[in-house]
Protein backbone atom coordinates (compact mmCIF):
# COMPACT_ATOMS: atom_id res chain seq x y z
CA UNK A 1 -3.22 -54.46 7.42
CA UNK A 2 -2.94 -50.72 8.11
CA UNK A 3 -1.23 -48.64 5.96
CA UNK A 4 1.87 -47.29 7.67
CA UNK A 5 1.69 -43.21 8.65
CA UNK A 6 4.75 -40.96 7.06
CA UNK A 7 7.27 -40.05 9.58
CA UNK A 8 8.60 -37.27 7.51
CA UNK A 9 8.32 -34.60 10.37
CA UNK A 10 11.66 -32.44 9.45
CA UNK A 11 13.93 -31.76 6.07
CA UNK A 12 17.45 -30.64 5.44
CA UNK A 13 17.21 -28.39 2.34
CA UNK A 14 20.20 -26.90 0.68
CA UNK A 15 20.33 -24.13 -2.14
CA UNK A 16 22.07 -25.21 -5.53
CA UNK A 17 23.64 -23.49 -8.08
CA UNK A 18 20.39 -23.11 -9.90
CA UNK A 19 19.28 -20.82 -6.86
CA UNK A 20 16.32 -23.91 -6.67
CA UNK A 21 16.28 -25.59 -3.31
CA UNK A 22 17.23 -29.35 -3.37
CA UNK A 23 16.76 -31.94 -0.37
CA UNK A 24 19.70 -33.19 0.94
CA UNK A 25 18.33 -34.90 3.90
CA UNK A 26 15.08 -36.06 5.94
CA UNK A 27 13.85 -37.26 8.85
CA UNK A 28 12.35 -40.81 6.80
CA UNK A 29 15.33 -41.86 4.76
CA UNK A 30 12.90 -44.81 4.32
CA UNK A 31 10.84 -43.85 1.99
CA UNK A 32 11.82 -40.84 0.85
CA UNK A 33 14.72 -40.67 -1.68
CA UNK A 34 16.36 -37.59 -1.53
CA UNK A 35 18.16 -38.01 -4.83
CA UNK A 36 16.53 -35.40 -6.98
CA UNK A 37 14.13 -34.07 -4.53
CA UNK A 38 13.19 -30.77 -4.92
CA UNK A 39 11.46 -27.80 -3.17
CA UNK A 40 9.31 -24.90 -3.81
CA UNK A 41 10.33 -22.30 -1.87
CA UNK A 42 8.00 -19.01 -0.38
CA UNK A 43 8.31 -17.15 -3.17
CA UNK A 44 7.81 -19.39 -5.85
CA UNK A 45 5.26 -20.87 -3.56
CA UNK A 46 3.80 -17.55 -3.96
CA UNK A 47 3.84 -17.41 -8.10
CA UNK A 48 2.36 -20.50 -8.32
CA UNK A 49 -0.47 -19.63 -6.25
CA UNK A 50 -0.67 -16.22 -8.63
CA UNK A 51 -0.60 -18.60 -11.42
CA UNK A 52 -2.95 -21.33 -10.74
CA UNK A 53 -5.61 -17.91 -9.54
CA UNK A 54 -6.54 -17.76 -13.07
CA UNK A 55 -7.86 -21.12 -13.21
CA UNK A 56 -10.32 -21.00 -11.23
CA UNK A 57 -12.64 -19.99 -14.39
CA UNK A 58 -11.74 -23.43 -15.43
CA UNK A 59 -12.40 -25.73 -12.67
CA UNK A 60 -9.49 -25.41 -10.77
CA UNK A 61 -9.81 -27.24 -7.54
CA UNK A 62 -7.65 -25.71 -4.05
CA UNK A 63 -7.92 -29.07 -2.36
CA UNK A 64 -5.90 -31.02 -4.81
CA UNK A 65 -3.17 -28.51 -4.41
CA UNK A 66 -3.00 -28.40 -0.71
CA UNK A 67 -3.05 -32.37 -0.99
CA UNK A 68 -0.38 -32.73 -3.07
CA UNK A 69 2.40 -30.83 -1.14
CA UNK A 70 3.40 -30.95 2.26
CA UNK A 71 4.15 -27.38 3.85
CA UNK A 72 7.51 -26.56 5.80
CA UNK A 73 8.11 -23.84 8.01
CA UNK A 74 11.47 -22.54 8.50
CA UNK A 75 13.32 -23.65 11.65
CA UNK A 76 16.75 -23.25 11.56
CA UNK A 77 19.49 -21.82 9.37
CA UNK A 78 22.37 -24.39 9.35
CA UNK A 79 24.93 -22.04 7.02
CA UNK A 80 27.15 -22.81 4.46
CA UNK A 81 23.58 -22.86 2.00
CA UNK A 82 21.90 -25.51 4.30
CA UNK A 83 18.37 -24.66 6.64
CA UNK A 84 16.48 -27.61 8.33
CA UNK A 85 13.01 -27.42 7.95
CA UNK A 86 10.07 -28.07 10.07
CA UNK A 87 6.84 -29.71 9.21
CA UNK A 88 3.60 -27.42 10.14
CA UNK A 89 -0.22 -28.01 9.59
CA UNK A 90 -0.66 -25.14 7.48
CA UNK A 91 -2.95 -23.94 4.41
CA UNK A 92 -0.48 -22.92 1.45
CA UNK A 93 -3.12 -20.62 0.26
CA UNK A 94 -4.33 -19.53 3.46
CA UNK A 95 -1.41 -19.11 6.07
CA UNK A 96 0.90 -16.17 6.95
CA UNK A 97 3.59 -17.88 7.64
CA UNK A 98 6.51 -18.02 4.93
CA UNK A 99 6.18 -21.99 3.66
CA UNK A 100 8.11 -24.36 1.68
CA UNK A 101 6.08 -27.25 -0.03
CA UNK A 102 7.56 -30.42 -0.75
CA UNK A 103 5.82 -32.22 -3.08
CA UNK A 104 3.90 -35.56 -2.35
CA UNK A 105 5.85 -38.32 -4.90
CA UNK A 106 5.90 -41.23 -2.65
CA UNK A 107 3.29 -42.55 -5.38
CA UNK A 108 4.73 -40.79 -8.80
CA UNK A 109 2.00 -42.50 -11.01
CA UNK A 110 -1.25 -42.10 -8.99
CA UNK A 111 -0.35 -39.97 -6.15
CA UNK A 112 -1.62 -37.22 -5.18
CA UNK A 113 1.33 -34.88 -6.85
CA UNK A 114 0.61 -36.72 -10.34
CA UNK A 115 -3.03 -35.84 -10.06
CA UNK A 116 -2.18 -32.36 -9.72
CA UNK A 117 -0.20 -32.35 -12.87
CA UNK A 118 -3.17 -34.00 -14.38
CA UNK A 119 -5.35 -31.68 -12.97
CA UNK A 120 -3.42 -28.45 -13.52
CA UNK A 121 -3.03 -29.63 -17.55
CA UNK A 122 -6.56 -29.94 -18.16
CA UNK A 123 -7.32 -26.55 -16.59
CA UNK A 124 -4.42 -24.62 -18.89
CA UNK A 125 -5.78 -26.42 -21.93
CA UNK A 126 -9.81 -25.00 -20.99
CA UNK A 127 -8.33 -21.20 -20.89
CA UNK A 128 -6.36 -21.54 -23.82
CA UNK A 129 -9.39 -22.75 -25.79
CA UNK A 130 -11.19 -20.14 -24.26
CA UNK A 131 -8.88 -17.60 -25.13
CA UNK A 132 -7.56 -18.58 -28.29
CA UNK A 133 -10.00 -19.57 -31.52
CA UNK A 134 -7.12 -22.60 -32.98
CA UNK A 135 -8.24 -24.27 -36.06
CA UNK A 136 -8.57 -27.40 -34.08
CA UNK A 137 -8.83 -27.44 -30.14
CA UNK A 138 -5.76 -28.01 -28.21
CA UNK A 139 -6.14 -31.55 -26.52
CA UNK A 140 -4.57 -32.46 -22.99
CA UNK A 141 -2.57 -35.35 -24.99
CA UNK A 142 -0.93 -32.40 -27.18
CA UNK A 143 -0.03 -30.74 -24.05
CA UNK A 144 1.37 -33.75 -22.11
CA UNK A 145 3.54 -34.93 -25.18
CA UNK A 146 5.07 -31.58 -25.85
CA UNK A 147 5.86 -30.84 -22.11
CA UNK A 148 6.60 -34.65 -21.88
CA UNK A 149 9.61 -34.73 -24.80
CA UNK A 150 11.49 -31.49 -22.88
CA UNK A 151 11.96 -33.05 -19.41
CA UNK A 152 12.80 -36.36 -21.16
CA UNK A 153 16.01 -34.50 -22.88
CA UNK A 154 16.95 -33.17 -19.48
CA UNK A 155 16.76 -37.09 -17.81
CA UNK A 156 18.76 -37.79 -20.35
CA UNK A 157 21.40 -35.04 -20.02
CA UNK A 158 21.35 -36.52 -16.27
CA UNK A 159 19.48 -32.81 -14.72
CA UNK A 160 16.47 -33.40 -12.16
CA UNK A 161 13.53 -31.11 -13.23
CA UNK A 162 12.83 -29.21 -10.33
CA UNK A 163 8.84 -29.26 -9.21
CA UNK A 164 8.76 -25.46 -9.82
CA UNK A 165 9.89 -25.56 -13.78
CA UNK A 166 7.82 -28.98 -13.81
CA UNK A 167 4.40 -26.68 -12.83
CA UNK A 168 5.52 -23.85 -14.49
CA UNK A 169 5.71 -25.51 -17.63
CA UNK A 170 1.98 -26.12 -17.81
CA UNK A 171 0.88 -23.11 -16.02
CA UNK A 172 2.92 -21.03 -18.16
CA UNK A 173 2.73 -23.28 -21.48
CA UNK A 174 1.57 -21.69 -24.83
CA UNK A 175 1.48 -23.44 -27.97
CA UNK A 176 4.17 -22.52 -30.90
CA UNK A 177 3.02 -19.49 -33.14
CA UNK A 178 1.07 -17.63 -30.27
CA UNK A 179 2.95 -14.52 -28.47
CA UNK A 180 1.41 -13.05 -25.61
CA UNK A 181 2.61 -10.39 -26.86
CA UNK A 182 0.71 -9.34 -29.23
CA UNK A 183 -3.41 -8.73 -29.09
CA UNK A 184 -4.69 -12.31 -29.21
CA UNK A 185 -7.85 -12.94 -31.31
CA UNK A 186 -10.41 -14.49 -28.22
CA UNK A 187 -13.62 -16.48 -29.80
CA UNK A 188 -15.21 -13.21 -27.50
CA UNK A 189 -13.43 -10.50 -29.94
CA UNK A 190 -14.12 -12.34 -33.47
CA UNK A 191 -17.83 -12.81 -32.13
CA UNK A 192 -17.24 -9.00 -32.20
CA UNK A 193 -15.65 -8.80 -35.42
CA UNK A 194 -18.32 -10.77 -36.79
CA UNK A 195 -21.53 -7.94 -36.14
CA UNK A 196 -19.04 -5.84 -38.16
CA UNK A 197 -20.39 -5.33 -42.36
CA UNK A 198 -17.58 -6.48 -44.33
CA UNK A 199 -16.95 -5.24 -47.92
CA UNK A 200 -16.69 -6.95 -51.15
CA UNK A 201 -13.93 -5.52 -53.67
CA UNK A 202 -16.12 -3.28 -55.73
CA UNK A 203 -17.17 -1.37 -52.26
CA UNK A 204 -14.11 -0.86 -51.47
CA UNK A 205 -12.51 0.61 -54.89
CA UNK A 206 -16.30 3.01 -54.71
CA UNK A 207 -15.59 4.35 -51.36
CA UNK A 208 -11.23 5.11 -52.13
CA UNK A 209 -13.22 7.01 -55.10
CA UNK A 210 -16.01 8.58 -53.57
CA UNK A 211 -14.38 12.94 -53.89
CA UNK A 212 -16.83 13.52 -50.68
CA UNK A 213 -14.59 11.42 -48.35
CA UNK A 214 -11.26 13.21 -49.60
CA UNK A 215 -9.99 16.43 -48.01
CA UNK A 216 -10.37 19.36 -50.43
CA UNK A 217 -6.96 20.94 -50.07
CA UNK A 218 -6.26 22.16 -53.26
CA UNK A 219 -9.89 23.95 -53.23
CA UNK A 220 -8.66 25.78 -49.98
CA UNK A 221 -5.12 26.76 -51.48
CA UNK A 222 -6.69 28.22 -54.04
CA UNK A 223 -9.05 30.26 -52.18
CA UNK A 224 -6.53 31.75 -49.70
CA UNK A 225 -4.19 32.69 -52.63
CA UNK A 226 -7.33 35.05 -54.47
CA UNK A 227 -7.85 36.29 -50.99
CA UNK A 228 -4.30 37.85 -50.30
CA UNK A 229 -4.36 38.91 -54.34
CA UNK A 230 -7.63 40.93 -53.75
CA UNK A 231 -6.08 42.44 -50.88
CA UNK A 232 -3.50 43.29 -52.15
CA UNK A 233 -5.18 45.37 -55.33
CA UNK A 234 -7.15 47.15 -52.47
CA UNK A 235 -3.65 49.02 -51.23
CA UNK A 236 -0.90 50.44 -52.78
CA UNK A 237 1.93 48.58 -54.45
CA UNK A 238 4.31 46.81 -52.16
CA UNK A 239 8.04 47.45 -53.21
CA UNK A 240 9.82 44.19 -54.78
CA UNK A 241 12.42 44.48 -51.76
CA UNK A 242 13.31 45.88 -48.79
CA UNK A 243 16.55 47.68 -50.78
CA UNK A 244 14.23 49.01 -53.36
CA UNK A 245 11.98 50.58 -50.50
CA UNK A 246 14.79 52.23 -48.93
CA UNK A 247 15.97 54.13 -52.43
CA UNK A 248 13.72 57.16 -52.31
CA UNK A 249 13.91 57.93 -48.73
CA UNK A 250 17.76 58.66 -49.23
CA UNK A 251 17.11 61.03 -51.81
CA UNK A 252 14.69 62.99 -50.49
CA UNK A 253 17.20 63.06 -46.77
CA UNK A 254 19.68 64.77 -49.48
CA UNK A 255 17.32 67.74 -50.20
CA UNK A 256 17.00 68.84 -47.22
């Protein structure tokens, strides 16, 4: 028996108060529940294509990203929040055009969506143990649990997690304790570190006591302050003040 094709050729999207874009209708009620369905719009469409650009060092694969949305053109606006969608043949990566994607969940356990996630998780967890030297490696497991336990509070809260904050939690995920902000230690920089000669204790206290490394300033106070004394032997006495200079010249003005 042949598998029966997808009719989904057109979407009704609408924009919620999360500024996400939720389906509100579709052209195969059938199979596609539109009850929590979300989707990416251009410009996070855009992001995650930034994002998922620095996996490629890692084994990140296009081809299971194309397959596991379905790309949307705009066709019409509707108002009131609302634009119906159109179905194209188009490369997210590749095309022009500005694209939603809808993601592919008609299987949510081994379709083609949930091998993305799969996918996308191993990838993060490769550049993190790149770029990070962790006392034990991060493991996907970790990673799934951690990301795993978060959406499960907002199921139960009753919130859909939107596909965008769903992928953006593993592209974006970092383990507790690590800031981006602040110069990571890479296994490249500690291999670094390591041609360094490190010091034992007694080096250190030799070298804070070595007198050639210090700056001889009170050597160079002292010579400046013989130099203005011998110059000053050379000439005549200076006054004490300015009022004691000006003394004789008045009597001498009466005199005259």
């Amino acid at each position: 028996m042949a598998k029966p094709t997808s009719t989904l050729d057109w979407c009704i999207v609408r924009l919620g108060e999360d500024h996400n874009w939720w389906v509100s209708e579709t052209s195969d009620p059938v199979r596609w529940d539109v009850d929590g369905l979300s989707i990416v719009d251009p410009r996070q469409v855009s992001h995650l294509v930034e994002l998922v650009d620095a996996l490629r060092d890692y084994g990140f694969q296009q081809d299971l990203f194309e397959a596991a949305f379905i790309p949307f053109r705009i066709e019409k606006d509707l108002g009131a929040g609302k634009v119906r969608l159109k179905r194209v043949k188009e490369s997210i990566f590749e095309s022009d055009e500005k694209l939603f994607a809808l993601p592919d969940i008609l299987d949510e356990e081994n379709g083609p969506y949930a091998d993305l996630l799969d996918h996308l998780t191993r990838c993060r967890v490769k550049l993190l143990n790149d770029l990070f030297a962790f006392e034990s490696k991060l493991t996907v497991d970790e990673v799934e649990d951690e990301i795993r336990e978060e959406q499960n509070t907002h199921f139960i809260e009753g919130k859909a997690v939107h596909t965008f904050t769903e992928l953006c939690a593993i592209l974006d995920y970092m383990p507790d304790g690590i800031d981006l902000d602040e110069e990571a230690p890479s296994k490249a920089a500690e291999e670094e570190d390591d041609d360094l000669p490190t010091l034992d204790a007694e080096e250190e206290e030799k070298l804070k006591n070595d007198e050639s490394l210090k700056w001889d300033e009170d050597g160079d106070d002292e010579k400046d302050d013989d130099k203005e004394g011998d110059e000053k032997k050379e000439g005549e006495e200076e006054p004490a003040d300015e009022e004691e200079a000006e003394k004789p010249r008045r009597k001498s003005r009466g005199k005259r």
